[in-house]
Protein backbone atom coordinates (compact mmCIF):
# COMPACT_ATOMS: atom_id res chain seq x y z
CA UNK A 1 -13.59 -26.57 -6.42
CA UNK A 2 -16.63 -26.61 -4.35
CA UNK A 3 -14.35 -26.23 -1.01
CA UNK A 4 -12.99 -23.15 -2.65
CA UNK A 5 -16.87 -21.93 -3.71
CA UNK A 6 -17.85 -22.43 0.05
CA UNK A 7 -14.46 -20.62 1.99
CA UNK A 8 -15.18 -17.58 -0.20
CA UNK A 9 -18.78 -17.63 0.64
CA UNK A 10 -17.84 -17.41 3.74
CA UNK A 11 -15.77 -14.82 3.41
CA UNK A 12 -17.79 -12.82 1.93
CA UNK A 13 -20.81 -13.18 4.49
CA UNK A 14 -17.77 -12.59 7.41
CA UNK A 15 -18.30 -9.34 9.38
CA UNK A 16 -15.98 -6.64 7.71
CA UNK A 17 -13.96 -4.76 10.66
CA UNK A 18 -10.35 -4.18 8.43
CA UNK A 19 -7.98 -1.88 9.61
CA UNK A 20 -5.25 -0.38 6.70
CA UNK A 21 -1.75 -0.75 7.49
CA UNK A 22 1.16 0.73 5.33
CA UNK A 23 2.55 -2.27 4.47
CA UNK A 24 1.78 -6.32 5.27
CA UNK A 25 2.42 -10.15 4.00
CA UNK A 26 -0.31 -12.33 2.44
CA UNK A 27 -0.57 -16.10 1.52
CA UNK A 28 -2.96 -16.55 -1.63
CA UNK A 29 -4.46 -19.54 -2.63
CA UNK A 30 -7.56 -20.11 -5.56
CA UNK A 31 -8.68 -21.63 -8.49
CA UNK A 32 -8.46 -20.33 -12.52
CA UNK A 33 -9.58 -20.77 -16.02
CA UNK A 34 -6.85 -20.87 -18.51
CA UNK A 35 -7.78 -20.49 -22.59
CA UNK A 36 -4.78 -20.10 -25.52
CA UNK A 37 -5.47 -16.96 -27.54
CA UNK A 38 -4.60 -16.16 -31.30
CA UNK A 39 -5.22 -14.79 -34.30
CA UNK A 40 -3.65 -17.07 -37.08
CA UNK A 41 -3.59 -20.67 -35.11
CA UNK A 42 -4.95 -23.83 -36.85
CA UNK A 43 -5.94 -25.20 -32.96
CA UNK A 44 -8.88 -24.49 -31.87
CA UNK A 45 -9.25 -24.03 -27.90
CA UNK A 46 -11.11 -26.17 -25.84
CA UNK A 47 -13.73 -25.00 -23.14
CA UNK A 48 -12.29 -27.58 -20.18
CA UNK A 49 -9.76 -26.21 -18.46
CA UNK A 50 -8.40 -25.77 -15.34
CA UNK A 51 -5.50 -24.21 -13.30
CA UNK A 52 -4.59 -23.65 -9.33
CA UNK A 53 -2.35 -21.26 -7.88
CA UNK A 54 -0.50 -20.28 -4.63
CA UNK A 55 1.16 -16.80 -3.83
CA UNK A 56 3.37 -14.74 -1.38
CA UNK A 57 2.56 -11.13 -1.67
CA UNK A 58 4.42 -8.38 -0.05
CA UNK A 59 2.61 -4.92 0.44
CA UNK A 60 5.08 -2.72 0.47
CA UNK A 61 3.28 0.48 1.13
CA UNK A 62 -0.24 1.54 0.44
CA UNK A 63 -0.32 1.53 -3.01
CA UNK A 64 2.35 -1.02 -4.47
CA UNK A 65 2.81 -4.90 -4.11
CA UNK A 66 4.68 -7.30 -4.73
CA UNK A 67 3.95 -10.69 -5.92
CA UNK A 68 5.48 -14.28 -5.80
CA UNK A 69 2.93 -16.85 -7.79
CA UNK A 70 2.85 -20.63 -8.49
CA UNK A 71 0.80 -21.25 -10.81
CA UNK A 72 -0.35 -24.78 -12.47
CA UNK A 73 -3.07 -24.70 -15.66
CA UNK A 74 -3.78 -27.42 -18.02
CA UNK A 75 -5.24 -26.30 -21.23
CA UNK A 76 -6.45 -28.31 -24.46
CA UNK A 77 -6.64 -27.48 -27.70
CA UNK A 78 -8.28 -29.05 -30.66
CA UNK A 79 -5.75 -29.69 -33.88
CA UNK A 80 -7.52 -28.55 -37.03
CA UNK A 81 -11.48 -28.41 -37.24
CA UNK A 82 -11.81 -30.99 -39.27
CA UNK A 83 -10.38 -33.63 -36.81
CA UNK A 84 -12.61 -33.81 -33.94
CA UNK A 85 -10.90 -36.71 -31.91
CA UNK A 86 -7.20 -35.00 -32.33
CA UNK A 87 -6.68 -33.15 -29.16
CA UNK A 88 -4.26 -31.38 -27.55
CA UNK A 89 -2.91 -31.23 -24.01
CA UNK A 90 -0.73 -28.52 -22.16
CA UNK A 91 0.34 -29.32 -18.54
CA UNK A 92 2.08 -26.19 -17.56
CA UNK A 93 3.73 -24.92 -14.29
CA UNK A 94 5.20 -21.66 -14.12
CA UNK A 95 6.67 -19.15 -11.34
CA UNK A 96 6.02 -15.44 -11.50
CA UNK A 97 7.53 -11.89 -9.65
CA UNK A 98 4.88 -9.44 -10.49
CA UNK A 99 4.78 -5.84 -9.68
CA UNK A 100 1.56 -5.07 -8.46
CA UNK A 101 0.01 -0.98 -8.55
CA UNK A 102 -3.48 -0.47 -6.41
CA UNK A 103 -5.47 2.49 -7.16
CA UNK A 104 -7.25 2.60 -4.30
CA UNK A 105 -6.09 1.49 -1.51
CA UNK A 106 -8.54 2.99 1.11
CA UNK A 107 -11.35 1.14 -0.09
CA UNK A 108 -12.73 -1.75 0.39
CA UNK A 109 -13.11 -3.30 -3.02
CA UNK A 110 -9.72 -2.08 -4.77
CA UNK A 111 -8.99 -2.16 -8.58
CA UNK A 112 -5.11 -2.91 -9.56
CA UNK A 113 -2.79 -3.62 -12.47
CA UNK A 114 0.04 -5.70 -12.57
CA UNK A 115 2.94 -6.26 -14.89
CA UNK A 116 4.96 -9.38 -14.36
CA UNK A 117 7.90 -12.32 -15.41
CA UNK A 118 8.55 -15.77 -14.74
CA UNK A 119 9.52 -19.15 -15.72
CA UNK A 120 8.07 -21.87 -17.35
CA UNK A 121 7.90 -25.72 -17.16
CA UNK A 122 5.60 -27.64 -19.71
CA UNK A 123 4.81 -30.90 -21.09
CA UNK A 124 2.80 -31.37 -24.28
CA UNK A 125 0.61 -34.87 -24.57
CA UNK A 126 -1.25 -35.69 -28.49
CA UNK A 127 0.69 -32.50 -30.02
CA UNK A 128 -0.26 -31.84 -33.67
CA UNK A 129 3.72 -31.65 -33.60
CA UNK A 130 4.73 -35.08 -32.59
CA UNK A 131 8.47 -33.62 -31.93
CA UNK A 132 7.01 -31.58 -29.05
CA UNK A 133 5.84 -34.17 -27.18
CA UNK A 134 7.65 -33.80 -24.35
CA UNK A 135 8.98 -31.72 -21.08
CA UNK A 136 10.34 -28.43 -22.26
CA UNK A 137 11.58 -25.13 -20.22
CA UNK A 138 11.02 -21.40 -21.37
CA UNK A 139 9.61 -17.97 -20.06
CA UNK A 140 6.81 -15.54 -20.08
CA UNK A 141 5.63 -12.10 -19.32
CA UNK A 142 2.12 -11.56 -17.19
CA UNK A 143 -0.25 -8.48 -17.60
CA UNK A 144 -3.14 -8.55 -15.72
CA UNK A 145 -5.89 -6.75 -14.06
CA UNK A 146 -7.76 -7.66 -11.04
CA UNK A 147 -10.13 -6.13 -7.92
CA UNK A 148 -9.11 -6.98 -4.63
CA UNK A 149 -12.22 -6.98 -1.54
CA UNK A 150 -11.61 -6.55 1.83
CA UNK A 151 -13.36 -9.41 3.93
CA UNK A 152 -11.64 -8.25 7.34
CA UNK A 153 -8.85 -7.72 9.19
CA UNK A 154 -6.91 -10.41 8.26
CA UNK A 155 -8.66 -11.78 4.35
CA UNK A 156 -9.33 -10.51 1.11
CA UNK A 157 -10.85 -12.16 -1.75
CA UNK A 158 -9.05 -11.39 -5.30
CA UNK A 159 -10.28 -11.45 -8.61
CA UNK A 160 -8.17 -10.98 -11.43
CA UNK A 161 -7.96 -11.70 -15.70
CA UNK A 162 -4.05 -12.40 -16.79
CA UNK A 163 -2.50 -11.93 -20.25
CA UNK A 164 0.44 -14.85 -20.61
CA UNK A 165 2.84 -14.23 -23.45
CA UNK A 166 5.11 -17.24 -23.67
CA UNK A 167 8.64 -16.88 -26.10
CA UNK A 168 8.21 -20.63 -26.98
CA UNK A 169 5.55 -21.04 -30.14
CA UNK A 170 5.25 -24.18 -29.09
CA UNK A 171 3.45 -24.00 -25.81
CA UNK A 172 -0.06 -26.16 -27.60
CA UNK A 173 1.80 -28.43 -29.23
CA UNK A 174 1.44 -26.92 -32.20
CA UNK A 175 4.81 -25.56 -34.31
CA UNK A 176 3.05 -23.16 -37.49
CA UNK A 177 5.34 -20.58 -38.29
CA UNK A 178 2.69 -18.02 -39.03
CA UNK A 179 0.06 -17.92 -35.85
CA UNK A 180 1.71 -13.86 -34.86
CA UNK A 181 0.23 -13.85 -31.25
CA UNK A 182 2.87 -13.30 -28.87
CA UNK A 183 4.25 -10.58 -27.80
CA UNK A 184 8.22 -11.60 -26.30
CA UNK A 185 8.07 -13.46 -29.38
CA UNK A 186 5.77 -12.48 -32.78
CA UNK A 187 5.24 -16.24 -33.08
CA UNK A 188 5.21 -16.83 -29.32
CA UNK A 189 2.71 -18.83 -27.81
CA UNK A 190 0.28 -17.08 -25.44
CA UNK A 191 -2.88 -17.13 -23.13
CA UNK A 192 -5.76 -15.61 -20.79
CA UNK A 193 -6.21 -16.82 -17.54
CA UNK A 194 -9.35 -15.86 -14.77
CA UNK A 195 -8.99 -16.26 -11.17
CA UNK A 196 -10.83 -16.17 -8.12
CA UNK A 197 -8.64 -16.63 -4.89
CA UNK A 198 -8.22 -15.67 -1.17
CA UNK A 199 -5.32 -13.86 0.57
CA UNK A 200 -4.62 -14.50 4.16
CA UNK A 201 -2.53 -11.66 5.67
CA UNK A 202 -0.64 -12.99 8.27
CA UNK A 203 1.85 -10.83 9.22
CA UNK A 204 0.26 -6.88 9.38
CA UNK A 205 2.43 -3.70 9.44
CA UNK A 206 2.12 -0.46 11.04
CA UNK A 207 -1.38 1.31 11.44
CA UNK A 208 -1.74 3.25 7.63
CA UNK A 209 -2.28 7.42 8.09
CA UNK A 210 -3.16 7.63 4.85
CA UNK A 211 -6.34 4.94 4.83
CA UNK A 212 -7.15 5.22 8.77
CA UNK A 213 -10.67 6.19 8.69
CA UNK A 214 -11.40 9.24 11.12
CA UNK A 215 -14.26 7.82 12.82
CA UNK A 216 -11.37 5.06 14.50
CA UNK A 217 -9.01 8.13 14.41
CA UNK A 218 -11.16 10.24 17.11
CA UNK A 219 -11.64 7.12 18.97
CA UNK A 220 -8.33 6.70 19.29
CA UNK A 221 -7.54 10.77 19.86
CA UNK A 222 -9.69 10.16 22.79
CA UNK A 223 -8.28 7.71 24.43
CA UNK A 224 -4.52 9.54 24.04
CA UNK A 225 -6.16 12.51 25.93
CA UNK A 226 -4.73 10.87 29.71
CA UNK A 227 -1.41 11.12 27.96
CA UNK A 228 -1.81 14.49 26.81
CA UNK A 229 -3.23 15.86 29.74
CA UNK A 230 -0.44 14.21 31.88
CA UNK A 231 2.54 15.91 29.74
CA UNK A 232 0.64 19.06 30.00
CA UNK A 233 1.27 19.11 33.34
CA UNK A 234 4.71 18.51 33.15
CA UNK A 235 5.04 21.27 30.92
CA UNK A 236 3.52 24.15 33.75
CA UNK A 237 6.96 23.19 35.10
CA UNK A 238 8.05 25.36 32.95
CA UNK A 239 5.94 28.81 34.20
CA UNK A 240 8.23 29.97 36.92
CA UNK A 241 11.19 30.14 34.60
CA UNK A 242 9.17 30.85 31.13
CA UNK A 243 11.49 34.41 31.07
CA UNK A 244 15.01 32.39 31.25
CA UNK A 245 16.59 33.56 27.61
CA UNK A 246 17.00 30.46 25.60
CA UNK A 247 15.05 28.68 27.07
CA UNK A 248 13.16 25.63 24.82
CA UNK A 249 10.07 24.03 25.67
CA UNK A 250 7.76 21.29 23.66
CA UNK A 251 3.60 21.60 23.20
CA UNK A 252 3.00 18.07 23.35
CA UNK A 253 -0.14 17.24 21.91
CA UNK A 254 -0.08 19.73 19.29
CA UNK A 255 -1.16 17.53 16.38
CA UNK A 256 -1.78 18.24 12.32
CA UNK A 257 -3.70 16.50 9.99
CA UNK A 258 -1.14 13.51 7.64
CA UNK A 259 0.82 15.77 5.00
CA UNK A 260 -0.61 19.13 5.98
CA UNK A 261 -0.79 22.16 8.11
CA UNK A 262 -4.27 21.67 9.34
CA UNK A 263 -4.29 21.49 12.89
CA UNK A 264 -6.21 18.61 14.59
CA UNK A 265 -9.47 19.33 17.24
CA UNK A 266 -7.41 18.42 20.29
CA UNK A 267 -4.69 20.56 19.72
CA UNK A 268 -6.80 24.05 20.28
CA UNK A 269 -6.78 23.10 24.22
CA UNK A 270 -2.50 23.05 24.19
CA UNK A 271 -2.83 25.76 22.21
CA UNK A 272 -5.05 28.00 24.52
CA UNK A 273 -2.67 27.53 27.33
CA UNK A 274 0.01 28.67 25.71
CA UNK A 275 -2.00 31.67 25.03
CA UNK A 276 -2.62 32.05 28.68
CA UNK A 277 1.47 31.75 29.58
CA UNK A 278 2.23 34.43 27.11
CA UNK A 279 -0.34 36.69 28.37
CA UNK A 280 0.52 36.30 32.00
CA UNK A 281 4.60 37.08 31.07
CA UNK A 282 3.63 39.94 28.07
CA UNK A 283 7.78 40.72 28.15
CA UNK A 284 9.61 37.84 26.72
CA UNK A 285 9.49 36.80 22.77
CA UNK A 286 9.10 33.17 21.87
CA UNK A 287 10.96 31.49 18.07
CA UNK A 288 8.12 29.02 17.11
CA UNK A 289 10.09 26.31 15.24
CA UNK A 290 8.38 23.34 13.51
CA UNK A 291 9.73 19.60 13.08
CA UNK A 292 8.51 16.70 11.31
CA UNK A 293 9.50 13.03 11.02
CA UNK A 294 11.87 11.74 8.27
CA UNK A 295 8.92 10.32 5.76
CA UNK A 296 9.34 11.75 2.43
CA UNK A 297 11.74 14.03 0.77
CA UNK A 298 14.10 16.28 3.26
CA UNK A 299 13.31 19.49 1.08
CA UNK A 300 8.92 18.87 1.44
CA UNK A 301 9.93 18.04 4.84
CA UNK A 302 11.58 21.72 5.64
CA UNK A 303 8.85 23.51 3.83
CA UNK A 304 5.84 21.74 5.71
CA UNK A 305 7.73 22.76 8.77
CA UNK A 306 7.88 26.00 7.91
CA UNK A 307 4.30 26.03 7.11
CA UNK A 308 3.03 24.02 10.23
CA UNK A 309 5.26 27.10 12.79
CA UNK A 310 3.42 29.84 10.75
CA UNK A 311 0.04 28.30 11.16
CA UNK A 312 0.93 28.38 15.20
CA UNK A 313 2.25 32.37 14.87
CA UNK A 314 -1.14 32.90 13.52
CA UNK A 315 -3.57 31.28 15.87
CA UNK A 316 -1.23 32.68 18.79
CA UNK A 317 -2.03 36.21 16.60
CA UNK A 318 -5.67 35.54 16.52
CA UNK A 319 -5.94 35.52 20.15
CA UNK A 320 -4.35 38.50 21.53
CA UNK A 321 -0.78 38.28 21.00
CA UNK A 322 1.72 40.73 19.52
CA UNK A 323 2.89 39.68 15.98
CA UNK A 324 6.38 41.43 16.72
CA UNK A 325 6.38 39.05 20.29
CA UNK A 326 6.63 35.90 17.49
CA UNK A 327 8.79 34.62 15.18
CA UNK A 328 8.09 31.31 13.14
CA UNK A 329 10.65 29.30 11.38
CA UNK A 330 10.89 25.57 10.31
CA UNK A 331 13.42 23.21 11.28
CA UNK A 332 11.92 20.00 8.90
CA UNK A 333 13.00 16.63 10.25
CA UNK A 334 16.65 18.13 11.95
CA UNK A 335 17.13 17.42 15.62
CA UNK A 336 14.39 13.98 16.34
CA UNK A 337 13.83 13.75 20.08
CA UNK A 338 12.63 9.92 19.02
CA UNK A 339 13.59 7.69 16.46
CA UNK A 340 11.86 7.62 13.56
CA UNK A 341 12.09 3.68 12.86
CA UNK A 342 8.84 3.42 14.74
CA UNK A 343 5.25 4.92 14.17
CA UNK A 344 5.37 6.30 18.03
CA UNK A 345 9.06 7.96 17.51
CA UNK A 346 7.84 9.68 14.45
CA UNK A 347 4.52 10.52 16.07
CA UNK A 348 7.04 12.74 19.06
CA UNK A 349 9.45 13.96 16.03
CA UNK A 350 5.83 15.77 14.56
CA UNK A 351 5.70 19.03 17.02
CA UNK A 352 6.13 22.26 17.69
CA UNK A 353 8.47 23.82 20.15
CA UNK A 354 8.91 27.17 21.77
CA UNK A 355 11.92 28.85 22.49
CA UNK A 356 12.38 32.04 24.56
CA UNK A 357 14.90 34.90 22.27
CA UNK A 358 14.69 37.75 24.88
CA UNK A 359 12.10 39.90 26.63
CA UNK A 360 10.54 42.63 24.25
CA UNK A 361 11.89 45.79 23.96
């Protein structure tokens, strides 16, 4: 225990420099205190306990988990109050697959519930029941709530308070008929359990859009502006034969903010020049169509696209050119230029695209 007391010290006095992914593995390791609970028992619980447990936890996506947990408690219990020097010992090891809900994931200390089942192996030693002495084999649900702080890129420290609710009555050692605790069974056995742990993430997903702070985000935007500056030269290839009908050309660099149709600061400079091409050829009408990547539902998909090209026709509007020389329309996540298995495919999938319909009559 005091190895455990001193690794989450230090955890906790480690510099913090996390970065949020969308989804990750952990390994999870700590310490617990188990107690029995009821209402109509004739044991009494005992104060010294103890439990350990290991875990494999699978982050799915921002905001849901999933859970794998060994978990070993012993827990005593004292068999009526008027015989001191009868007690009662429960060794129990069980296995759990929780489901695990965070409500905020973008934070660093992060509150969560979690609703869970597993297996149960047991073995009962000075039971007030002498036929219980023994192994024995059941189930039990898990409820539990718990905080979860982010030490840095790689740890977390968890805290969390479990609700165990066993379908065997017999879980103390103890067989009444009447103790109407449990909740898989009215007579079932059950009890509380507190943790402290550590998780060690050692596998990390994909960079998270939804928890990337923007202070990293313009860092990042600035050190992208090479690229962009680099395709926006490849793009002027396009000037000489901006008139051809049907013609099709992409604004790379034309960036919104995640699940909207506000338009990020370094898109205003791609932007601008397209300004300048359509003022320097004042003849030709341009379809502004809109794509996104394949994340989330194909229908929300078509409609932000629709809403991303209109935001375009008006900025283009705002700075000197015709409405009648533009026409917006959506194209949601049809026609990917990348794939969209990978955050840079979906990244290329997110743009806008002009294509020349025909000089103005």
């Amino acid at each position: 225990m005091l190895y455990m007391i001193i690794a989450v010290s230090l955890l906790f006095t480690a510099k913090s420099d996390a970065q949020y992914v969308q989804d990750s593995w952990g390994l999870g390791f700590g310490i617990s205190y188990p107690r029995f609970v009821g209402i109509t028992t004739t044991s009494i619980s005992k104060d010294n306990n103890y439990g350990a447990f290991i875990s494999l936890k699978r982050n799915v996506s921002e905001y849901v988990a999933f859970r794998l947990t060994g978990n070993f408690v012993n827990m005593k219990t004292l068999f009526y109050k008027n015989v001191p020097d009868k007690i009662e010992t429960t060794n129990l090891l069980s296995g759990d697959l929780d489901f695990i809900y965070k409500f905020s994931p973008c934070s660093k200390i992060s509150p969560y519930v979690l609703l869970g089942f597993g297996g149960t192996y047991f073995n009962t030693k000075n039971s007030a029941t002498p036929a219980r002495e023994g192994d024995h084999t059941g189930y039990q649900m898990n409820m539990g709530v718990g905080f979860e702080w982010i030490a840095d890129t790689n740890w977390s420290i968890s805290t969390e308070l479990n609700y165990n609710t066993s379908n065997d009555n017999e879980l103390e050692g103890n067989s009444n008929l009447d103790e109407l605790k449990g909740i898989l069974s009215s007579n079932g056995d059950a009890y509380m359990k507190l943790s402290i742990g550590a998780i060690y993430y050692f596998s990390r997903g994909e960079k998270s859009t939804l928890c990337e702070p923007l202070p990293k985000g313009v860092k990042e935007i600035v050190k992208e502006v090479p690229v962009i500056v680099e395709r926006t030269k490849i793009d002027t290839v396009y000037r000489e034969k901006i008139i051809e009908h049907g013609k099709d050309f992409d604004l790379f660099g034309i960036n919104f903010r995640f699940d909207s149709d506000n338009l990020m600061p370094e898109s205003y400079p791609i932007l601008d020049h397209a300004v300048k091409l359509l003022k320097e050829n004042p003849e030709i009408r341009v379809e502004i169509r809109g794509y996104t990547d394949s994340i989330g539902p194909e229908l929300y998909n078509q409609n932000l696209s629709n809403r991303r090209a209109r935001i375009i026709r008006r900025y283009l509007i705002e700075n000197g050119i015709s409405p009648s020389r533009l026409f917006a329309k959506g194209f949601g996540e049809y026609n990917p230029v990348k794939s969209n298995k990978t955050r840079i495919g979906r990244a290329f999938n997110r743009r806008i695209e002009f294509k020349i319909i025909g000089a103005e009559k």
